[in-house]
C-alpha atoms as a PDB file:
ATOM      1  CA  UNK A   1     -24.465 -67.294  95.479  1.00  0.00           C
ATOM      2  CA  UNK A   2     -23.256 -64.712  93.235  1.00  0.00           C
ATOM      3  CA  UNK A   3     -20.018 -64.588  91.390  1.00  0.00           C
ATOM      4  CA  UNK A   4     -19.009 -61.148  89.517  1.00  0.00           C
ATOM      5  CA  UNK A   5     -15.601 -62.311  87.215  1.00  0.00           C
ATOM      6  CA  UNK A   6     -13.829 -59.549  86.018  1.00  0.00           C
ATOM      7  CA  UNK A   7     -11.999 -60.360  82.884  1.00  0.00           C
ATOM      8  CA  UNK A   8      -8.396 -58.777  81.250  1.00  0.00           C
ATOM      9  CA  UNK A   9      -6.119 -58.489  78.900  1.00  0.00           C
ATOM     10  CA  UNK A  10      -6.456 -60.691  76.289  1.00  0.00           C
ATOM     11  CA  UNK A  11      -9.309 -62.820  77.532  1.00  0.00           C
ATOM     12  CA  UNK A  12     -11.050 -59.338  77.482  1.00  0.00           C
ATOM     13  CA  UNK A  13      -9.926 -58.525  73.944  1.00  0.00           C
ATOM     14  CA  UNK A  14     -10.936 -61.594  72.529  1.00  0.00           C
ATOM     15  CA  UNK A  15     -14.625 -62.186  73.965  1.00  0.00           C
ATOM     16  CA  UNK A  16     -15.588 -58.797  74.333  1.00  0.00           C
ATOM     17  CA  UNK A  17     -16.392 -58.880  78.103  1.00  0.00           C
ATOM     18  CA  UNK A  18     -15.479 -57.267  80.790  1.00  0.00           C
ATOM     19  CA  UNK A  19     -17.521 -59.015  83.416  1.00  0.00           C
ATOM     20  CA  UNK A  20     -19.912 -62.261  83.911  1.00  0.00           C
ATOM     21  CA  UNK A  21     -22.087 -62.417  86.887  1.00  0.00           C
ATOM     22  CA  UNK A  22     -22.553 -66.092  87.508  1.00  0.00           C
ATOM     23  CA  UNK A  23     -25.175 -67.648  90.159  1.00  0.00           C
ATOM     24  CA  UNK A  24     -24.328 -71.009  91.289  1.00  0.00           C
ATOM     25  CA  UNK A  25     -26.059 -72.878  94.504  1.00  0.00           C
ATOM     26  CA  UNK A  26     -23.750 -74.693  95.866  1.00  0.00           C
ATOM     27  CA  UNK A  27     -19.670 -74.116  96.253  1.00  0.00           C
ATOM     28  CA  UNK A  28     -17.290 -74.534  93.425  1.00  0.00           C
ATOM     29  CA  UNK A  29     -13.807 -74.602  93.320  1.00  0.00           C
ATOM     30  CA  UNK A  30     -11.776 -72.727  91.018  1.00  0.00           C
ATOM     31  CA  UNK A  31     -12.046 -75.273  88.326  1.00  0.00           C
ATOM     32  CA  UNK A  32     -15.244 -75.745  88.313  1.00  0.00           C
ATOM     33  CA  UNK A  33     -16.279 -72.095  88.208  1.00  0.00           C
ATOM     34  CA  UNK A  34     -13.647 -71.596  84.684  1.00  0.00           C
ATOM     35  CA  UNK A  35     -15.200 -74.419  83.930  1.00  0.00           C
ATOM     36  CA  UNK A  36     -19.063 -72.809  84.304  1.00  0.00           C
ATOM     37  CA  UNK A  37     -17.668 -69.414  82.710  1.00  0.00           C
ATOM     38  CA  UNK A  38     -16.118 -71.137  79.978  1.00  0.00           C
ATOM     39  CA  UNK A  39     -19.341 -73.040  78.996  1.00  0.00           C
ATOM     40  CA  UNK A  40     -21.367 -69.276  79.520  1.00  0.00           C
ATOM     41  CA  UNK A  41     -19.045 -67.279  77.579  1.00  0.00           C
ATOM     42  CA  UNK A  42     -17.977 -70.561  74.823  1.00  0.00           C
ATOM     43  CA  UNK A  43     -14.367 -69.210  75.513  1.00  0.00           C
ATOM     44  CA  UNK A  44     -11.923 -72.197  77.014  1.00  0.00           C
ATOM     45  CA  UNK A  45     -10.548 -70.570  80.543  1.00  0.00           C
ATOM     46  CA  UNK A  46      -9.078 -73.696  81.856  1.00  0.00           C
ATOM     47  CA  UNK A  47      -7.030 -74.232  78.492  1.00  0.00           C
ATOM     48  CA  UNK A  48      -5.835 -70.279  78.657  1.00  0.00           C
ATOM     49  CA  UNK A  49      -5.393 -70.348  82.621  1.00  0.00           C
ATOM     50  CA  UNK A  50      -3.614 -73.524  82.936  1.00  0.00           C
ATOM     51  CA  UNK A  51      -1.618 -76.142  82.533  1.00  0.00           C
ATOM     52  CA  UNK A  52      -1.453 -80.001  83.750  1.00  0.00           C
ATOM     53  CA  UNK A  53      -3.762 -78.687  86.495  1.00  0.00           C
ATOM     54  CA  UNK A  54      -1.445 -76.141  87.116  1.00  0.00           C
ATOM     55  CA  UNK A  55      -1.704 -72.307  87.042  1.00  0.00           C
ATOM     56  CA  UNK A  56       0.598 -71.183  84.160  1.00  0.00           C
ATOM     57  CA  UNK A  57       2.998 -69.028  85.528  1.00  0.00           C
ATOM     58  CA  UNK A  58       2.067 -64.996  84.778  1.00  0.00           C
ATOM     59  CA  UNK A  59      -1.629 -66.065  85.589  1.00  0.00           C
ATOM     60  CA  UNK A  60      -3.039 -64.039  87.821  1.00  0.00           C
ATOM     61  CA  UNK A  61      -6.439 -64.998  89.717  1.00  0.00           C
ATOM     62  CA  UNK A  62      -7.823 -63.503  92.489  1.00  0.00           C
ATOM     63  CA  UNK A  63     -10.747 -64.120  94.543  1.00  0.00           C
ATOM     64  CA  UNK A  64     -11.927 -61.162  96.691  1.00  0.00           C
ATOM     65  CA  UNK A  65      -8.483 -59.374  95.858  1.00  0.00           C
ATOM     66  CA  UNK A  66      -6.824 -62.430  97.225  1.00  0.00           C
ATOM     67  CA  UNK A  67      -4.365 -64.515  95.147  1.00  0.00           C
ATOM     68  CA  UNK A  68      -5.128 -68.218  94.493  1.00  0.00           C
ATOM     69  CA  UNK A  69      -1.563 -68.973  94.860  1.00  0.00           C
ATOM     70  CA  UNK A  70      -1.854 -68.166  98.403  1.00  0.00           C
ATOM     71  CA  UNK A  71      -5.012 -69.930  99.082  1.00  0.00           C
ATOM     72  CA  UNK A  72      -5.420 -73.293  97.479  1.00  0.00           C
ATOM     73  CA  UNK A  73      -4.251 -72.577  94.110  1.00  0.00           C
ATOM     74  CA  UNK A  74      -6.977 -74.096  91.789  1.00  0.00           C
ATOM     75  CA  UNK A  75      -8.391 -76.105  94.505  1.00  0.00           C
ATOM     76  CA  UNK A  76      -9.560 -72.979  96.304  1.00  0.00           C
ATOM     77  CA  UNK A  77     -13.559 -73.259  97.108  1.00  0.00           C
ATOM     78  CA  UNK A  78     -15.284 -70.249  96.512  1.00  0.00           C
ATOM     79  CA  UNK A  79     -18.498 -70.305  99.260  1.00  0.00           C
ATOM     80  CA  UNK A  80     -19.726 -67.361  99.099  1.00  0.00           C
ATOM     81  CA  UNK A  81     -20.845 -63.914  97.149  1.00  0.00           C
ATOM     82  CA  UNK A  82     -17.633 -63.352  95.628  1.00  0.00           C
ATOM     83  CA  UNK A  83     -15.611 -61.206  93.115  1.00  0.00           C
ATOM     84  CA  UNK A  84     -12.986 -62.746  90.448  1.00  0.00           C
ATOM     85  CA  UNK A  85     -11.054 -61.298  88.345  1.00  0.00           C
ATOM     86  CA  UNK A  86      -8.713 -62.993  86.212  1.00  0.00           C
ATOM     87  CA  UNK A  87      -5.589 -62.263  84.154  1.00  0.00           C
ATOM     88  CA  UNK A  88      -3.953 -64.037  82.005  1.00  0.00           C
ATOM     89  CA  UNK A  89      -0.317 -64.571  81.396  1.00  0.00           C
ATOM     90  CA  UNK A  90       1.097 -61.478  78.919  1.00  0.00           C
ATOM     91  CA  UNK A  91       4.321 -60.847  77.657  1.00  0.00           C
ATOM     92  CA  UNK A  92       5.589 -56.776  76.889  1.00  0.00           C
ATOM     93  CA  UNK A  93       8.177 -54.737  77.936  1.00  0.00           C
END
């Protein structure tokens, strides 16, 4: 399977990327694919992204346009050619 993950905001700023195509053979859940990014790109997604195994709140993650938090949260299983993109909590205004 293919996985396109879009990255923005800050994550974007500081690794440079805008997207990593990842092939993986078998399903992962959302863990385990920050997990498999984080190792690709040597940039800690699970330590930006979350918290106690917890989404921090302001994350944003969505898989096929759909949000985690409506899905299985970090649990989700991702079985199939898929796009993520994730952003990360920001603060403006």
């Amino acid at each position: 399977m293919k996985l396109s993950i879009k990255l923005f905001a800050t994550i974007r700023l500081d690794t440079g990327l805008k997207l990593v195509d990842v092939n993986i053979d078998k399903p992962i859940n959302i863990v385990e694919m920050l997990q498999t990014v984080s190792d690709i790109i040597d940039y800690d997604l699970i330590d930006k992204l979350t918290d106690n195994n917890t989404i921090i709140p302001g994350v944003i993650i969505l898989l096929d346009g759909e949000n985690i938090h409506h899905l299985d949260k970090l649990d989700t299983l991702i079985t199939k050619n898929t796009t993520i993109s994730i952003f990360p909590a920001v603060a403006g205004g």
